[in-house]
C-alpha atoms as a PDB file:
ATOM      1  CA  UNK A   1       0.891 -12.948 -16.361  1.00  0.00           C
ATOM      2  CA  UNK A   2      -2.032 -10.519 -17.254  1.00  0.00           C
ATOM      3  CA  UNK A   3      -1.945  -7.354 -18.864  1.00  0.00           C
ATOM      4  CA  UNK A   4      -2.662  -5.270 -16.025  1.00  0.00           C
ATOM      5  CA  UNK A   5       0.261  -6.867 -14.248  1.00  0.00           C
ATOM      6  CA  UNK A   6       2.444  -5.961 -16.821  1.00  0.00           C
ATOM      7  CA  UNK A   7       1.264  -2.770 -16.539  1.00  0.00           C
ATOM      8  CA  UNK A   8       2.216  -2.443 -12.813  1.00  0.00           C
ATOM      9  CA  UNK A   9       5.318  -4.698 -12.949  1.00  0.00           C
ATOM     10  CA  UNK A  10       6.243  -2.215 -16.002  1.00  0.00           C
ATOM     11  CA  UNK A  11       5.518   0.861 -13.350  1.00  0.00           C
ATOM     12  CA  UNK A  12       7.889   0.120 -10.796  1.00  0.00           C
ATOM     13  CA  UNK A  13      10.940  -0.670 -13.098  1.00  0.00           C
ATOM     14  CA  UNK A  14      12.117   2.880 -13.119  1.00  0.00           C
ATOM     15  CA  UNK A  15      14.207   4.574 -15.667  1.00  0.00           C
ATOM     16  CA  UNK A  16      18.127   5.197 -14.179  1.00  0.00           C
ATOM     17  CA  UNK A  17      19.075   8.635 -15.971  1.00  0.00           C
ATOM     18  CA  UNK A  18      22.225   9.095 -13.684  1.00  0.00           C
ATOM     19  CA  UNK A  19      23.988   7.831 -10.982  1.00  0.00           C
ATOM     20  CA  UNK A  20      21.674   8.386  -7.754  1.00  0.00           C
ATOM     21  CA  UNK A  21      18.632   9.855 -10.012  1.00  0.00           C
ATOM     22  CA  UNK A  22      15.416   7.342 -11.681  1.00  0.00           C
ATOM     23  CA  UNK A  23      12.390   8.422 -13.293  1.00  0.00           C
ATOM     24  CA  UNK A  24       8.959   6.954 -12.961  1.00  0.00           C
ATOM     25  CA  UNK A  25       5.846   7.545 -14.648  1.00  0.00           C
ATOM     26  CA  UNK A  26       1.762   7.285 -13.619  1.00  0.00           C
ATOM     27  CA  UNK A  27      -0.363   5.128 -15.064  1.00  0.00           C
ATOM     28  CA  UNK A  28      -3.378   7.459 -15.509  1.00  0.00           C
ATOM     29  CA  UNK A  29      -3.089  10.661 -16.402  1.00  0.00           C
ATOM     30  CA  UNK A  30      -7.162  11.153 -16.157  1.00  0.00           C
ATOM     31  CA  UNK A  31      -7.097  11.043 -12.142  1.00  0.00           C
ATOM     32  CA  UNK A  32      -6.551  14.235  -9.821  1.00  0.00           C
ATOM     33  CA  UNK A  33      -3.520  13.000  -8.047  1.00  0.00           C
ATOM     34  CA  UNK A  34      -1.169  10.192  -7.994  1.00  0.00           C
ATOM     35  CA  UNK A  35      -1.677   7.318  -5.671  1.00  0.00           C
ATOM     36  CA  UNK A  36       0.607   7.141  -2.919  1.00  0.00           C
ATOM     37  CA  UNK A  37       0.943   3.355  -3.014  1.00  0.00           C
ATOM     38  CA  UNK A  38       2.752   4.181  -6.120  1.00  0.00           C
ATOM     39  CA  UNK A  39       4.869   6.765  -5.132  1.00  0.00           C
ATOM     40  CA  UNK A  40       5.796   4.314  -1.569  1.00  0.00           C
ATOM     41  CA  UNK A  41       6.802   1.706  -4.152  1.00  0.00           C
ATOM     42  CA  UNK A  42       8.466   3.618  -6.820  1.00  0.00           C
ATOM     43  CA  UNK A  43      10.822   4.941  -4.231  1.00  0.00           C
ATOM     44  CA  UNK A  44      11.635   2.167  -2.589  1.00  0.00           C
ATOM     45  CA  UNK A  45      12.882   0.769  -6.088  1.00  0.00           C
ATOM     46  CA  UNK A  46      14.999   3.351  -6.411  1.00  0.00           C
ATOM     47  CA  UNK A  47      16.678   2.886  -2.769  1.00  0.00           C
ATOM     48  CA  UNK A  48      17.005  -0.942  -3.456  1.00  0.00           C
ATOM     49  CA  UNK A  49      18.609  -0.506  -6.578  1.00  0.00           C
ATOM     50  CA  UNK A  50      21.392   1.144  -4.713  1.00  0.00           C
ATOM     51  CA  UNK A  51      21.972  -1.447  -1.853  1.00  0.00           C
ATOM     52  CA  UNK A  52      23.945  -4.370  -2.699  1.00  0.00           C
ATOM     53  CA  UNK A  53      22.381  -7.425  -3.118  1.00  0.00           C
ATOM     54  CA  UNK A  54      21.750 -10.186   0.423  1.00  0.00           C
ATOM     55  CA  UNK A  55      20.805  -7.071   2.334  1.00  0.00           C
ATOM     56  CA  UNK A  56      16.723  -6.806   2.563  1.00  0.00           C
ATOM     57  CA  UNK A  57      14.711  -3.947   3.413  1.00  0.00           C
ATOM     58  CA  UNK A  58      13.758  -4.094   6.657  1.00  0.00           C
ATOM     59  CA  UNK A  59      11.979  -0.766   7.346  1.00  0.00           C
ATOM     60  CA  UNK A  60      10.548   2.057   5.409  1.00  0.00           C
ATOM     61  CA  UNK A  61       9.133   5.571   6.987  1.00  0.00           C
ATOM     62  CA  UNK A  62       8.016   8.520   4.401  1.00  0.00           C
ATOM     63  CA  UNK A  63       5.796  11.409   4.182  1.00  0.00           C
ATOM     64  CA  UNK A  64       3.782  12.740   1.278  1.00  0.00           C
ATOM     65  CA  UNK A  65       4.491  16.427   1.443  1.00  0.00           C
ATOM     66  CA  UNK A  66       2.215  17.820  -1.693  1.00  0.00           C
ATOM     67  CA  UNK A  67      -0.127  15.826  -4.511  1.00  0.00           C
ATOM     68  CA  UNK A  68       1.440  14.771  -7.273  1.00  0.00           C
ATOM     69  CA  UNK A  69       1.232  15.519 -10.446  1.00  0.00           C
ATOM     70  CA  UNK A  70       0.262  12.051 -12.928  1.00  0.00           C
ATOM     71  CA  UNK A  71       0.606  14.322 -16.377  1.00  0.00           C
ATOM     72  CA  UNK A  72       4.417  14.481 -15.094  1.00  0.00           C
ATOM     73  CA  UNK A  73       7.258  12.007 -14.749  1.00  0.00           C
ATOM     74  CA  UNK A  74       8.670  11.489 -11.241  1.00  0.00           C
ATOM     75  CA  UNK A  75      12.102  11.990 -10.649  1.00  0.00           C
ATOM     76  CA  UNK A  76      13.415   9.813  -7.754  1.00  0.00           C
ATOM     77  CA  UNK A  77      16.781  11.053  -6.162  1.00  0.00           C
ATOM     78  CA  UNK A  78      18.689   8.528  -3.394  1.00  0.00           C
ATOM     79  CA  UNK A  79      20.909   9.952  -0.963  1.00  0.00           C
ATOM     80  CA  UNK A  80      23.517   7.068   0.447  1.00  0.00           C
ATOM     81  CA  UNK A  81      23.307   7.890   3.808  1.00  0.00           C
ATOM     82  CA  UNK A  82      25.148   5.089   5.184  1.00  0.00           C
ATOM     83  CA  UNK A  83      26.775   2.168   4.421  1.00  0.00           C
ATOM     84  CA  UNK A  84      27.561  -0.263   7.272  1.00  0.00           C
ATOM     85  CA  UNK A  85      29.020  -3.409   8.038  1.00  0.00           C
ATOM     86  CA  UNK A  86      24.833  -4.888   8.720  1.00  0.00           C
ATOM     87  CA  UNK A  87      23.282  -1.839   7.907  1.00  0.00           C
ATOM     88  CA  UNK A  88      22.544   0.393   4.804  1.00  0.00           C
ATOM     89  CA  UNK A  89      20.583   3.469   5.050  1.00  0.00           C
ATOM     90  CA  UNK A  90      19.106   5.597   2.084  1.00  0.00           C
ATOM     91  CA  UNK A  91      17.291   8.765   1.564  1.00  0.00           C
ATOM     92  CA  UNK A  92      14.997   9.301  -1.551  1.00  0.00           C
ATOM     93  CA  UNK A  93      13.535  12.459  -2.566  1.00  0.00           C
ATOM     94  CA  UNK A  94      10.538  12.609  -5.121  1.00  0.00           C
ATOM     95  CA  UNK A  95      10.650  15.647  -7.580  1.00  0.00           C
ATOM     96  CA  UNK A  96       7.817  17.035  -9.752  1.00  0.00           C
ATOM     97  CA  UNK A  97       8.036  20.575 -11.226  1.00  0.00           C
ATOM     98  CA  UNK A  98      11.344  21.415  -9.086  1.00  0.00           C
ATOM     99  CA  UNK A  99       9.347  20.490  -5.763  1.00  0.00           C
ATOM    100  CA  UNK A 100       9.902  17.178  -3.369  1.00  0.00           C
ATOM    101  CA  UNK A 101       6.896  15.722  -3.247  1.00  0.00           C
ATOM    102  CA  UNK A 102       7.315  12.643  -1.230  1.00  0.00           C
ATOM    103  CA  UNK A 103      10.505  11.623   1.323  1.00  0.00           C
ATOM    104  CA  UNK A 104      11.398   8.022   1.786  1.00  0.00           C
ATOM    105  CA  UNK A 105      13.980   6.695   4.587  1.00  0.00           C
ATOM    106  CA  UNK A 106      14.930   3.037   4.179  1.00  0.00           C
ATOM    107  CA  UNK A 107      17.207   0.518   6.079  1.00  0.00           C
ATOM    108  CA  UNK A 108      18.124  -2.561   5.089  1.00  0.00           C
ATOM    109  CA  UNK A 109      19.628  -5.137   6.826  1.00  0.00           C
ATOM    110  CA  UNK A 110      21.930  -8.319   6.425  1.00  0.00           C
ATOM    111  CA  UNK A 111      20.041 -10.951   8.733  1.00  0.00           C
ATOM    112  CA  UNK A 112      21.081 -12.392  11.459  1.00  0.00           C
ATOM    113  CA  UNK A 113      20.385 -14.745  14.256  1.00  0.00           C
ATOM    114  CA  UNK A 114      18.420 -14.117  17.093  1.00  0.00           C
ATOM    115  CA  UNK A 115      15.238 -14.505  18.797  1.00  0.00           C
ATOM    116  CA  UNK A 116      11.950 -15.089  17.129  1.00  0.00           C
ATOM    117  CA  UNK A 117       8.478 -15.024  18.126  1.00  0.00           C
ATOM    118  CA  UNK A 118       5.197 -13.532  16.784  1.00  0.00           C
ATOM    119  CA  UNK A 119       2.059 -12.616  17.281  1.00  0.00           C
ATOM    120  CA  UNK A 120      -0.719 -14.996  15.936  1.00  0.00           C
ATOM    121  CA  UNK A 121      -2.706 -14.652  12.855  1.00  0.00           C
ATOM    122  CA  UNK A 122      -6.844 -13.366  13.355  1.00  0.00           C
ATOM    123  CA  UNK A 123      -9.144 -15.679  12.805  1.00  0.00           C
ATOM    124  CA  UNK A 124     -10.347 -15.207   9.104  1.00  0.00           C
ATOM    125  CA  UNK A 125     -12.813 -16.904   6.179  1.00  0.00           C
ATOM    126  CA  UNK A 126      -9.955 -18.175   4.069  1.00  0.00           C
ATOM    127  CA  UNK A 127      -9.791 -16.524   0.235  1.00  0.00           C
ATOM    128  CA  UNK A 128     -10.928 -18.970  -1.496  1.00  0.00           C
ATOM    129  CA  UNK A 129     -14.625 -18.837  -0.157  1.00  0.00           C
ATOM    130  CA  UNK A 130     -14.992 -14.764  -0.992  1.00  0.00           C
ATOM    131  CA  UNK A 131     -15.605 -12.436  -3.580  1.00  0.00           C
ATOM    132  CA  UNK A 132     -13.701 -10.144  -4.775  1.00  0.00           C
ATOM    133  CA  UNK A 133     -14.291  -6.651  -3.252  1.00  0.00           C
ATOM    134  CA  UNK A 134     -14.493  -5.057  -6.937  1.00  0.00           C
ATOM    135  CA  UNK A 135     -16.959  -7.645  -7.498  1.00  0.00           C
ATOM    136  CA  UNK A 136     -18.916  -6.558  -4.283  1.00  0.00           C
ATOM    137  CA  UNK A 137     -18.455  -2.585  -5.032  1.00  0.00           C
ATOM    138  CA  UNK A 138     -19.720  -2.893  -8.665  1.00  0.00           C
ATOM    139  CA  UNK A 139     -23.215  -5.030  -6.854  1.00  0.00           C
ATOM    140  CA  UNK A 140     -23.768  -1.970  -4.577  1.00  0.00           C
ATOM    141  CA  UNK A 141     -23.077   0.823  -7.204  1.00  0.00           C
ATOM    142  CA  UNK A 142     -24.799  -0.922 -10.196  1.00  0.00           C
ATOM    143  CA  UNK A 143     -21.792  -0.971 -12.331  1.00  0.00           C
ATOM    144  CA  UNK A 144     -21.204  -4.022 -14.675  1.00  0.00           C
ATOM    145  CA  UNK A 145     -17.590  -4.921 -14.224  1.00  0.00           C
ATOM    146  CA  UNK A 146     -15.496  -5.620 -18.065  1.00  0.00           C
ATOM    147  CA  UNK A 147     -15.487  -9.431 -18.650  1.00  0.00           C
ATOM    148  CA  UNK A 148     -11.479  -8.711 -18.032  1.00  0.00           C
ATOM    149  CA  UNK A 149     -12.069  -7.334 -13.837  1.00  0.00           C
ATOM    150  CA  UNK A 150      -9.940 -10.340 -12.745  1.00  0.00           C
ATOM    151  CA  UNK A 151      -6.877  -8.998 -14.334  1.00  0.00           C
ATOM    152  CA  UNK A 152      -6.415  -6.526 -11.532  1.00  0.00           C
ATOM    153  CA  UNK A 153      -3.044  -6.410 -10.896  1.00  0.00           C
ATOM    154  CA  UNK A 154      -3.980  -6.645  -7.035  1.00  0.00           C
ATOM    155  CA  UNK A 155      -6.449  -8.556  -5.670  1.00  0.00           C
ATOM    156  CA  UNK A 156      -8.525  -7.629  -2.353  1.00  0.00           C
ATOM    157  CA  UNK A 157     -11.116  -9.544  -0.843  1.00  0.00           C
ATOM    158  CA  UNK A 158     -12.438  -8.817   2.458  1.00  0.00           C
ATOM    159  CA  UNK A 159     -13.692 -10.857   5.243  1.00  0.00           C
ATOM    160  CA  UNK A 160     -15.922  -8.001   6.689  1.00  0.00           C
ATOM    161  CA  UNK A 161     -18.225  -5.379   5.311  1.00  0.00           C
ATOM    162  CA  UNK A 162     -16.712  -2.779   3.381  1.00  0.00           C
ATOM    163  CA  UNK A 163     -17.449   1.010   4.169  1.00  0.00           C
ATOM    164  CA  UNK A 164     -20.025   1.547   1.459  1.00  0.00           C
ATOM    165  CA  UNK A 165     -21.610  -1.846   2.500  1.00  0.00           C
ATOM    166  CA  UNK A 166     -21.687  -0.816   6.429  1.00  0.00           C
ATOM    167  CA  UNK A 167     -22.867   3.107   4.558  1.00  0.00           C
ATOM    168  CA  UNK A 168     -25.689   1.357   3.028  1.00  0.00           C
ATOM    169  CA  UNK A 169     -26.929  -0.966   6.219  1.00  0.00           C
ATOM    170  CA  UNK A 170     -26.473   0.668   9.780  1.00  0.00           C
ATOM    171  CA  UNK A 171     -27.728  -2.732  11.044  1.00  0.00           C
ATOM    172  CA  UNK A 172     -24.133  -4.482   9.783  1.00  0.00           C
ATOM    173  CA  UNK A 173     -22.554  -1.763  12.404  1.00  0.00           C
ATOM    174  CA  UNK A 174     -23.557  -3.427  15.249  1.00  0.00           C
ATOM    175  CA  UNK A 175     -21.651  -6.341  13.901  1.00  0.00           C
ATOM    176  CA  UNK A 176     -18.498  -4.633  13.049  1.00  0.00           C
ATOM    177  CA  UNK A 177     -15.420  -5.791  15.629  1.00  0.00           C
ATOM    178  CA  UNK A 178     -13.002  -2.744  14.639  1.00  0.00           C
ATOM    179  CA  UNK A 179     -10.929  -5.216  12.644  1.00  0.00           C
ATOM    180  CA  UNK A 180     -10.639  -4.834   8.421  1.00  0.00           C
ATOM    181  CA  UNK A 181      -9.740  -8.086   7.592  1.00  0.00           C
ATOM    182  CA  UNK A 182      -8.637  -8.081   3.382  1.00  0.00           C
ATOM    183  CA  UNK A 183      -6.746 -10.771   1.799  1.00  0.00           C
ATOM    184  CA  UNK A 184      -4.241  -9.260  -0.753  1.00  0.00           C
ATOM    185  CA  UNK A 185      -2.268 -10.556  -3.384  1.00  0.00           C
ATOM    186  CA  UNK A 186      -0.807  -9.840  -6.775  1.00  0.00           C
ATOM    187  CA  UNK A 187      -3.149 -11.325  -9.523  1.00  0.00           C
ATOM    188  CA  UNK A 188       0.172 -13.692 -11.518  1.00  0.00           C
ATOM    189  CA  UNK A 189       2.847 -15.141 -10.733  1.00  0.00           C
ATOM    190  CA  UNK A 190       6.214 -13.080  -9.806  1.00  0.00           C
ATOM    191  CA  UNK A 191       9.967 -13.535 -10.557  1.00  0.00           C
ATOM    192  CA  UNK A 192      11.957 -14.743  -7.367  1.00  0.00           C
ATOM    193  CA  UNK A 193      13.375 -10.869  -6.660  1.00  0.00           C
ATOM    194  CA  UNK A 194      12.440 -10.347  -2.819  1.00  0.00           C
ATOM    195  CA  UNK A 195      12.787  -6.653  -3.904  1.00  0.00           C
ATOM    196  CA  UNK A 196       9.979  -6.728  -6.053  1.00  0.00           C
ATOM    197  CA  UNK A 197       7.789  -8.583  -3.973  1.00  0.00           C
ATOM    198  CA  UNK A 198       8.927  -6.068  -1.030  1.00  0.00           C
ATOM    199  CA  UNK A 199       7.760  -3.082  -3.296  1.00  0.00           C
ATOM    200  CA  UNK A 200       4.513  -4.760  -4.660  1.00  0.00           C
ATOM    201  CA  UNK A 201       3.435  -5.354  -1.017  1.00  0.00           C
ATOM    202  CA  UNK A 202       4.477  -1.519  -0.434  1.00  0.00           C
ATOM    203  CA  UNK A 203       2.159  -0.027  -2.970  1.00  0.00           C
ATOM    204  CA  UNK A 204      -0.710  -2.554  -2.005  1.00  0.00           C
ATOM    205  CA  UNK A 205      -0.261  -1.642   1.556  1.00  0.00           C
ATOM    206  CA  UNK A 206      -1.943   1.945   0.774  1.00  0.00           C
ATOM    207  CA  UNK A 207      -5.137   0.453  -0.886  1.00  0.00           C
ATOM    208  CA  UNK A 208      -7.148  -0.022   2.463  1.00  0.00           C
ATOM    209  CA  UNK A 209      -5.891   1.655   5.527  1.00  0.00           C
ATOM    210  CA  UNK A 210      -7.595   4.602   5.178  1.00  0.00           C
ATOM    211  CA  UNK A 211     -10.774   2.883   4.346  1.00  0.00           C
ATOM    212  CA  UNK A 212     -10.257   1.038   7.892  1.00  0.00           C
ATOM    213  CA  UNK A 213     -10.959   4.465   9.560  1.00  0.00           C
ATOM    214  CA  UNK A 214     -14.439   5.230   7.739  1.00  0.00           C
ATOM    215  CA  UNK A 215     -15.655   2.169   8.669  1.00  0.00           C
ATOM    216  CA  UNK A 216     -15.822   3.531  12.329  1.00  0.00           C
ATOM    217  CA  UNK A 217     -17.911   5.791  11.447  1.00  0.00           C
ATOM    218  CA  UNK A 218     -20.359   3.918   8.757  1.00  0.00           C
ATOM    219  CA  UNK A 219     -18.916   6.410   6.014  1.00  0.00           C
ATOM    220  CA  UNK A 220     -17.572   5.909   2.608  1.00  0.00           C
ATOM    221  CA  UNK A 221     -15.501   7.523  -0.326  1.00  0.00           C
ATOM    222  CA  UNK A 222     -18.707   6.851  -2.626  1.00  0.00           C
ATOM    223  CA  UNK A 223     -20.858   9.505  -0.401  1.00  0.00           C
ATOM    224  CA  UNK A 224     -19.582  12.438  -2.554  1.00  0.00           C
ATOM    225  CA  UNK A 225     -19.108  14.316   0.717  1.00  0.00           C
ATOM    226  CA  UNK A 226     -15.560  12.428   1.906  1.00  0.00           C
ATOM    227  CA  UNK A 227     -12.372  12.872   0.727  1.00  0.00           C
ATOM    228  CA  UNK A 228      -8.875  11.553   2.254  1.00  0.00           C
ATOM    229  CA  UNK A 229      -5.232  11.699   1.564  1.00  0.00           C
ATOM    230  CA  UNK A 230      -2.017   9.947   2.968  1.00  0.00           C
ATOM    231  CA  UNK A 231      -0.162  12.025   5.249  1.00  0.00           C
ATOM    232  CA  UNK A 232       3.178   9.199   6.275  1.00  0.00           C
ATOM    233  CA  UNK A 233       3.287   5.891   6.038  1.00  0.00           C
ATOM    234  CA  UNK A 234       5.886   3.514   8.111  1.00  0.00           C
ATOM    235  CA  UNK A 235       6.254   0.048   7.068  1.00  0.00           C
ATOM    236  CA  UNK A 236       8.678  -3.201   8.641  1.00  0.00           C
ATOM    237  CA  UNK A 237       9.272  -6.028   6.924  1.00  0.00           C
ATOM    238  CA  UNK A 238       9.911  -8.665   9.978  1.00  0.00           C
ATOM    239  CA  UNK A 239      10.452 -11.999   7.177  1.00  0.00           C
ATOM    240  CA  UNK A 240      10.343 -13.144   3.767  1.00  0.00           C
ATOM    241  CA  UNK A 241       7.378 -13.692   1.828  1.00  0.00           C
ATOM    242  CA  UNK A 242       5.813 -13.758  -1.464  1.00  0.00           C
ATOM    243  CA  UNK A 243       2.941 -10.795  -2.916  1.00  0.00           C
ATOM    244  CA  UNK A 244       2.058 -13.496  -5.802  1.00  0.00           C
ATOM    245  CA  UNK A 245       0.691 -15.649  -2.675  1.00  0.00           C
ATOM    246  CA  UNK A 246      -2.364 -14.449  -0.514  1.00  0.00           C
ATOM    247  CA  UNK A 247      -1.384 -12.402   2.631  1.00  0.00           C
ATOM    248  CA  UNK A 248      -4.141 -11.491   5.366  1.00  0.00           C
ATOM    249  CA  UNK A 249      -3.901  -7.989   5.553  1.00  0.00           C
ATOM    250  CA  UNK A 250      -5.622  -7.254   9.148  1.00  0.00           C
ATOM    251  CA  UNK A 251      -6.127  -3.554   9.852  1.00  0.00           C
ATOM    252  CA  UNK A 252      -7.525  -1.073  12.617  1.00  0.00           C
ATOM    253  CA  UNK A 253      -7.907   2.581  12.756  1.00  0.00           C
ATOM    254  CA  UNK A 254      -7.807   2.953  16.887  1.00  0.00           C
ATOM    255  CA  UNK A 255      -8.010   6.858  16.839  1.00  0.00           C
ATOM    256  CA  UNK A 256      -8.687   9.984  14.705  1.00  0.00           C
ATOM    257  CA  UNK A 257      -8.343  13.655  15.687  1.00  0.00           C
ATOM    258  CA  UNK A 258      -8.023  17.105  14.127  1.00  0.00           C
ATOM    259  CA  UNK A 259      -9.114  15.525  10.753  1.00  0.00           C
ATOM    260  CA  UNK A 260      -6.658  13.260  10.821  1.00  0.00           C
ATOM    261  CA  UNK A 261      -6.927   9.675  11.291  1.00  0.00           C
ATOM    262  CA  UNK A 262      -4.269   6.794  12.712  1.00  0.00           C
ATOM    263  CA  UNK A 263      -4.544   3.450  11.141  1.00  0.00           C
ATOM    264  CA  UNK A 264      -2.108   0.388  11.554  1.00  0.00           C
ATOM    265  CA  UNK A 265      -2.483  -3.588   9.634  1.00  0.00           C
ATOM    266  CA  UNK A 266      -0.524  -6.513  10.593  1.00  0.00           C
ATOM    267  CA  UNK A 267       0.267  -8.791   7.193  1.00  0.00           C
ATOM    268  CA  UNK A 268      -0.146 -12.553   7.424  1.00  0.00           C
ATOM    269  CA  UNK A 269       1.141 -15.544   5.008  1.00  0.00           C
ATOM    270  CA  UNK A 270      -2.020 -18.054   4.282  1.00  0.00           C
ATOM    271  CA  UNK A 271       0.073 -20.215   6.865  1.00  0.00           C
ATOM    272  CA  UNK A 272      -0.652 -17.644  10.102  1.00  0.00           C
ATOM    273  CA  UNK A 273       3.508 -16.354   9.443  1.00  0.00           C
ATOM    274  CA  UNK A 274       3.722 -12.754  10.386  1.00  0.00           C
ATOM    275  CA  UNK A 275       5.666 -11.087   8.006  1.00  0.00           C
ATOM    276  CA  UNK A 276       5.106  -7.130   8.141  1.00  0.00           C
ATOM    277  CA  UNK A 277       3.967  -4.448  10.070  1.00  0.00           C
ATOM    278  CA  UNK A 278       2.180  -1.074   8.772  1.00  0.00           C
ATOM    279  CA  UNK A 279       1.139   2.258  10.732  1.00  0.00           C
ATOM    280  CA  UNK A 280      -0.558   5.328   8.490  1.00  0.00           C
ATOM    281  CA  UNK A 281      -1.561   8.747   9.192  1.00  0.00           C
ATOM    282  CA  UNK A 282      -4.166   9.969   6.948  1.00  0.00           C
ATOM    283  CA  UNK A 283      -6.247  13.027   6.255  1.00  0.00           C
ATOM    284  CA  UNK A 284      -9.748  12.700   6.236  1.00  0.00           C
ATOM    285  CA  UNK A 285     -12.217  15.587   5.589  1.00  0.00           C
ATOM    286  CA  UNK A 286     -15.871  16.256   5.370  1.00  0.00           C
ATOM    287  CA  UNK A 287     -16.462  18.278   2.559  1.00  0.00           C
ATOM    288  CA  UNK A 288     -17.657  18.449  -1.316  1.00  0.00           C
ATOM    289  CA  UNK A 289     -14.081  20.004  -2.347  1.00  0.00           C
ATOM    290  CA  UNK A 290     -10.229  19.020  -1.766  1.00  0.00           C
ATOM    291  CA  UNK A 291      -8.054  21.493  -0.485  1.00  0.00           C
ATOM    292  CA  UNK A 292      -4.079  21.488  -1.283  1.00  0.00           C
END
């Protein structure tokens, strides 16, 4: 397991300072805001830890309500809003400086028999015959990547252009089929906890969706001109699977409006198994500053 993995593994094993109440940390304390991938995650560890094991996540809806602060610890309180015979519901609240910053709802479910059916996996170039997208980035912006880039803790490699790529060549645009097709996985191998794997595929869930909206419109976060924010994110987790493993992560951003912009992704096992579902709001604006 690398380093970096550590690092993230090490992130979302939150700190229980009383019954109810965790506390998580950022990683960086150089960056503006803290990633909301990380926030998704972090609270969804703190839910699970409360839910008794053989009863999965099956849903997740939240809503970043102001930036957070990275030179601060989190504090992540779960409300037990129900506990059924199939179901268990809980509410978590982030905290920084006496404010909620972020609101997680969660249900998990003991599963059951029934139906099944699903629809099929896109057509894709498999993994193993891409680059990296950090490898593709650093080409465009003329950055030489350490000699330890591989040790991401999450991997991305995309099937189609990326935004700066489509940015850079209008021509690619007219080749562009409104789908962002990324294969995602976490860069080691995991511990058998479907919890973890759950919460890893939470925070990598936030990486790209919002970049699946600029590339309607040929623009990119390296213009110095656009700058973007989650606004909610909803997540279902239909079956089992495994973030150490590569997942097709196919996305779409079918409308934007009033500055902000709706994006959803359907997430695939390498075998064409449809295993969650992910809608996003964002906010998107055209400026050289960030407003709160």
């Amino acid at each position: 397991m690398s380093d970096a993995l550590d690092q993230l593994l090490d992130l979302l094993d939150l700190e229980q300072i009383e019954v109810n109440i965790f506390r998580g940390r950022s990683p960086d304390e150089t960056v503006q805001r803290v990633f909301g991938g990380q926030v998704a995650g972090q609270a969804l560890v703190a839910a699970g830890r409360t839910v008794p094991d053989g009863r999965p996540v099956h849903s997740l809806h939240a809503y970043f309500i102001r930036p957070g602060d990275p030179a601060v610890p989190l504090v992540y309180t779960v409300d037990r809003v129900r506990d059924g015979r199939s179901f268990t519901t809980r509410r978590v609240t982030a905290v920084q400086h006496g404010k909620p910053i972020f609101t997680l709802s969660a249900s998990f479910h003991q599963p059951e028999p029934g139906y099944e059916h699903a629809a099929p996996m896109p057509a894709a170039t498999r993994p193993e015959e891409l680059r990296s997208d950090a490898e593709r980035i650093a080409e465009l912006i003329n950055l030489r990547l350490p000699a330890h880039h591989g040790s991401t803790p999450i991997e991305l490699r995309s099937a189609g252009p990326l935004s700066i790529e489509l940015a850079r060549d209008p021509a690619l645009r007219d080749k562009y089929d409104h789908q962002n097709l990324v294969w995602v996985r976490v860069n080691g191998e995991l511990p058998d906890d479907p919890l973890l794997h759950v919460c890893l595929m939470t925070y990598a869930s936030d990486l790209t969706l919002l970049e699946t909206a600029l590339l309607e419109h040929g623009a990119t976060w390296f213009d110095g001109r656009t700058v973007g924010s989650s606004l909610d994110h909803a997540m279902w987790f239909h079956r089992p699977f495994r973030a150490d493993q590569w997942l097709l992560y196919a996305q779409e951003s079918p409308v934007a409006s009033g500055g902000r912009v709706f994006a959803r992704g359907q997430v695939f096992t390498a075998d064409g198994d449809f295993v969650v579902s992910v809608v996003q709001e964002g906010l998107i604006r055209i400026s050289d500053t960030v407003r709160g």
